[in-house]
Protein backbone atom coordinates (compact mmCIF):
# COMPACT_ATOMS: atom_id res chain seq x y z
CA UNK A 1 -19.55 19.26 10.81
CA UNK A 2 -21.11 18.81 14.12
CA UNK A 3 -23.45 20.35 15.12
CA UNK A 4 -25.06 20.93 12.00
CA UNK A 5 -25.12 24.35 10.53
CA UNK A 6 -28.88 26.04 11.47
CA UNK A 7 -29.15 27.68 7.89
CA UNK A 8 -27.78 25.21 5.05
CA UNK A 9 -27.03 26.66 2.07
CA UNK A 10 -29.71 25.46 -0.70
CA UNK A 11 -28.08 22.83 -3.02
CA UNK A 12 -28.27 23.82 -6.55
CA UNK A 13 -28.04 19.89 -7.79
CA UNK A 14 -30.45 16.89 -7.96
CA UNK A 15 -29.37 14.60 -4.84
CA UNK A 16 -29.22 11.78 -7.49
CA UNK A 17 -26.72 13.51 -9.70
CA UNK A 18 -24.36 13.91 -6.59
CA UNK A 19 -24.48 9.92 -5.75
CA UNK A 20 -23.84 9.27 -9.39
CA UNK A 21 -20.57 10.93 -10.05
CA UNK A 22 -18.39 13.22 -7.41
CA UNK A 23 -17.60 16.94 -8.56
CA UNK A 24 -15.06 17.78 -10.70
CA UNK A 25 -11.27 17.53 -9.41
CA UNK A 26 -12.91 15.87 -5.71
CA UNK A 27 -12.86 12.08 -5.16
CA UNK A 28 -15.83 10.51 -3.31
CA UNK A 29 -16.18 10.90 0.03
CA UNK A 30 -16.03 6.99 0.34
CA UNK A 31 -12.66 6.68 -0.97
CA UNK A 32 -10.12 6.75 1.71
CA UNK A 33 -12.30 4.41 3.46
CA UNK A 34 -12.14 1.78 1.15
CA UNK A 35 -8.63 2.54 0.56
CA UNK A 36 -8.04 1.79 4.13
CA UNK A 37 -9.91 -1.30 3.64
CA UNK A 38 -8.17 -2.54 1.00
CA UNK A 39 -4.83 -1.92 2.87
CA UNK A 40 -6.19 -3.50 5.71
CA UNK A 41 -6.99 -6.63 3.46
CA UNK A 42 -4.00 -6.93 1.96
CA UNK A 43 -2.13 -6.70 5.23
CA UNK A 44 -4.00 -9.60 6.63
CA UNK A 45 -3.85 -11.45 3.39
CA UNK A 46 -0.09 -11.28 3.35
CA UNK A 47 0.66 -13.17 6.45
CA UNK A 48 -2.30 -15.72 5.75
CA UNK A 49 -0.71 -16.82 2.15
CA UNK A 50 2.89 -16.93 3.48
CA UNK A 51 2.13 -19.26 6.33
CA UNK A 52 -0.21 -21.32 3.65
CA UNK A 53 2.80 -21.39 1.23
CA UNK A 54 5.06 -21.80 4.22
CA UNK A 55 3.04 -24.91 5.29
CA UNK A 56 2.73 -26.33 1.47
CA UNK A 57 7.05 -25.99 1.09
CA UNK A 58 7.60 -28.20 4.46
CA UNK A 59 5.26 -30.99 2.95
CA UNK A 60 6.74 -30.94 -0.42
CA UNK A 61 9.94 -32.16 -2.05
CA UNK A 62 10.82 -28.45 -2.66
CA UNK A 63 11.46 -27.75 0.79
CA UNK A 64 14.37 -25.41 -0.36
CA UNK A 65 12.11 -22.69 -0.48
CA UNK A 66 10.74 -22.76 3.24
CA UNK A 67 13.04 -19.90 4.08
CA UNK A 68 11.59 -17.72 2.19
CA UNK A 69 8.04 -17.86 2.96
CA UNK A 70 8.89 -18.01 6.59
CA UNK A 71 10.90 -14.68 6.94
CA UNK A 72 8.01 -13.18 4.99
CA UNK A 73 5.62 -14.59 7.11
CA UNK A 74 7.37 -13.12 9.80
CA UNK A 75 7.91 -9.83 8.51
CA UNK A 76 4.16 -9.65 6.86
CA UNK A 77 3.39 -10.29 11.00
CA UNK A 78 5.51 -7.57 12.09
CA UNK A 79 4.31 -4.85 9.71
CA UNK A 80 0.80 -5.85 10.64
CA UNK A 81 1.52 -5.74 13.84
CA UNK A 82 3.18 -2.35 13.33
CA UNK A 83 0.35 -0.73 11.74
CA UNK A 84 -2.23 -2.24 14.60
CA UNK A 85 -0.35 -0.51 17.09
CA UNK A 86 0.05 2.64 15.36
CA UNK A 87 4.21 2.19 15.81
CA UNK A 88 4.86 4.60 12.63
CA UNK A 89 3.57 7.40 14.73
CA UNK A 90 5.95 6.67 17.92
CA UNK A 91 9.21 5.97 15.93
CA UNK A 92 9.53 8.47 13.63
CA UNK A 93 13.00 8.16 13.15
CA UNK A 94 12.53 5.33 10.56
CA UNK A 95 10.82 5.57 7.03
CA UNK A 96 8.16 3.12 7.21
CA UNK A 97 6.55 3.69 3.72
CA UNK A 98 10.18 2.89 2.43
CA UNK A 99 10.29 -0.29 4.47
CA UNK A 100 6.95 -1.75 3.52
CA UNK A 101 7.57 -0.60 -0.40
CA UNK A 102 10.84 -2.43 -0.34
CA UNK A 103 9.55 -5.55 1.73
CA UNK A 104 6.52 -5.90 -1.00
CA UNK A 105 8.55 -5.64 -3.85
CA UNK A 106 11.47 -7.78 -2.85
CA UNK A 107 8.34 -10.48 -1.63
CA UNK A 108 6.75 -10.24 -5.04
CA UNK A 109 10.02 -10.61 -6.85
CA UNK A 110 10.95 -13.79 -4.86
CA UNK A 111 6.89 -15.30 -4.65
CA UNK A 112 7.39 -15.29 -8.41
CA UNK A 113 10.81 -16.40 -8.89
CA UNK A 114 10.37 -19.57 -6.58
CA UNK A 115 6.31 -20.40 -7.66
CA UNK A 116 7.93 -20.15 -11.40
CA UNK A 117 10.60 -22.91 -10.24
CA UNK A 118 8.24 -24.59 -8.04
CA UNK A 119 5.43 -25.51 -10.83
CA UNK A 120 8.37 -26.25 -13.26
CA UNK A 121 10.71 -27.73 -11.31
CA UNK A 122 8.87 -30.01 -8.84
CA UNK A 123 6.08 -32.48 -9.28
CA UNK A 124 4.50 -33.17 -6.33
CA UNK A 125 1.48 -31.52 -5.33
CA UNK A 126 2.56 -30.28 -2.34
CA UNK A 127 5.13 -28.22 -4.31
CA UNK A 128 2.50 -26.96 -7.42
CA UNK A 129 -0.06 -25.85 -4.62
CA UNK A 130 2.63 -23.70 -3.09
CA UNK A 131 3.62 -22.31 -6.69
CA UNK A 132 -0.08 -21.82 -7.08
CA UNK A 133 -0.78 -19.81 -3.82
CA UNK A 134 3.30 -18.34 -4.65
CA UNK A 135 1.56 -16.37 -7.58
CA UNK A 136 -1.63 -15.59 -5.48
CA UNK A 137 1.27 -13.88 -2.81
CA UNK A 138 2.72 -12.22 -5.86
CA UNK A 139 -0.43 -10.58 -6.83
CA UNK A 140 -1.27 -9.63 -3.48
CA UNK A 141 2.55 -7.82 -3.10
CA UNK A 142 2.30 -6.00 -6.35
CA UNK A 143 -0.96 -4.66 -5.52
CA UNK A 144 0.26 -3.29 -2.56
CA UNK A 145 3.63 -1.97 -3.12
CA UNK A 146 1.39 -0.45 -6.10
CA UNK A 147 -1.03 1.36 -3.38
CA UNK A 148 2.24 2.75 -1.45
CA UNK A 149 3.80 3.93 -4.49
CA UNK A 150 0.86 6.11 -5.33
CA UNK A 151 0.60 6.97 -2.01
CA UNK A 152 4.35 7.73 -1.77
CA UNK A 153 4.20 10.10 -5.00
CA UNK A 154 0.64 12.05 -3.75
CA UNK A 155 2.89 12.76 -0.29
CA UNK A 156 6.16 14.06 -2.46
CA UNK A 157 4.10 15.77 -4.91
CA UNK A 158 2.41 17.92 -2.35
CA UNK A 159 5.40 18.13 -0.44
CA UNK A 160 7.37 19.55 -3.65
CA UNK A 161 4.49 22.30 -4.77
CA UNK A 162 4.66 23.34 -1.26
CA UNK A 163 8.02 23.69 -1.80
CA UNK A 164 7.78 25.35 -4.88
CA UNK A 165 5.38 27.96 -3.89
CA UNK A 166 7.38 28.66 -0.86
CA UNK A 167 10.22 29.31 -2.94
CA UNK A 168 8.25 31.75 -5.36
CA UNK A 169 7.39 33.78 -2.24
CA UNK A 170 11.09 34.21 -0.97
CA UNK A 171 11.66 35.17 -4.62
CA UNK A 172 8.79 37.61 -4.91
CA UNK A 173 9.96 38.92 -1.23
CA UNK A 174 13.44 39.39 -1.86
CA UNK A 175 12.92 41.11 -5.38
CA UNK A 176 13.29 45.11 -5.36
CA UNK A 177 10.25 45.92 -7.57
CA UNK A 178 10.25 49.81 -5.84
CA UNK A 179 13.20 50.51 -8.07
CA UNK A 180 13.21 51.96 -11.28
């Protein structure tokens, strides 16, 4: 904390023991940050490989698949966007975790479905670099609907022991232990 505390309380452990390994039950310091990072990452990378696969389906014979890659493109923009301008915060009438978990797990279903079809199907390069970069986008999806998920159960987990334990204390409240 700022400003730092006059008399610091002596620390009992070896500063190299505390940058090998965090205490017991904390995570590092440095973890949200590159948490935030990552999610950062993967919303720029999301919007980069649609347009690439995007651009790969127009030049190909496979061109039946440009609609997909183009409304995820767009929507990959618009949830970056989103989160740039802090818009989860100003409408908080809509569940935005809930939108981006379904729109990467409906993206990764359909990346894979259409990159499977694409390398089988088609023979052109134009179509088997688009399957190629289809799987990349599929990896990239699943890791991320994979970092909301975990960050969707932390948020419900806390919210339901806070829920429990504020039940317990209307229990303990209400019960009549002065009677005999």
């Amino acid at each position: 904390m700022w400003p730092p505390d006059p008399d610091p309380e002596p620390d009992p452990s070896p500063p190299a023991a505390k940058l090998r390994t965090p205490a017991r039950g904390c995570a590092p310091s440095w973890l949200p940050f590159l948490a935030a990072r990552a999610k950062g990452r993967l919303l720029l990378a999301a919007p980069g490989l649609s347009f690439i696969i995007f651009v790969c389906y127009v030049a190909s014979t496979a061109s039946a698949f440009l609609t997909a890659p183009l409304l995820e493109f767009l929507l990959a923009l618009f949830f970056l966007f989103a989160d740039a301008m802090q818009l989860n915060d100003k409408w908080q009438g809509l569940c935005w975790p809930m939108m981006d978990f379904l729109r990467c797990v409906t993206a990764a279903l359909i990346y894979f479905a259409i990159s499977i079809t694409a390398v089988a199907k088609y023979s052109d390069g134009a179509a088997k670099a688009a399957g190629v970069f289809g799987f990349f986008a599929t990896i990239v999806f699943a890791i991320d609907f994979y970092l909301i998920f975990n960050d969707v159960a932390k948020f419900l987990k806390q919210e339901g022991s806070a829920d429990e334990t504020t039940a317990n204390k209307e229990e303990e409240e209400d019960s009549d232990s002065d009677s005999d």
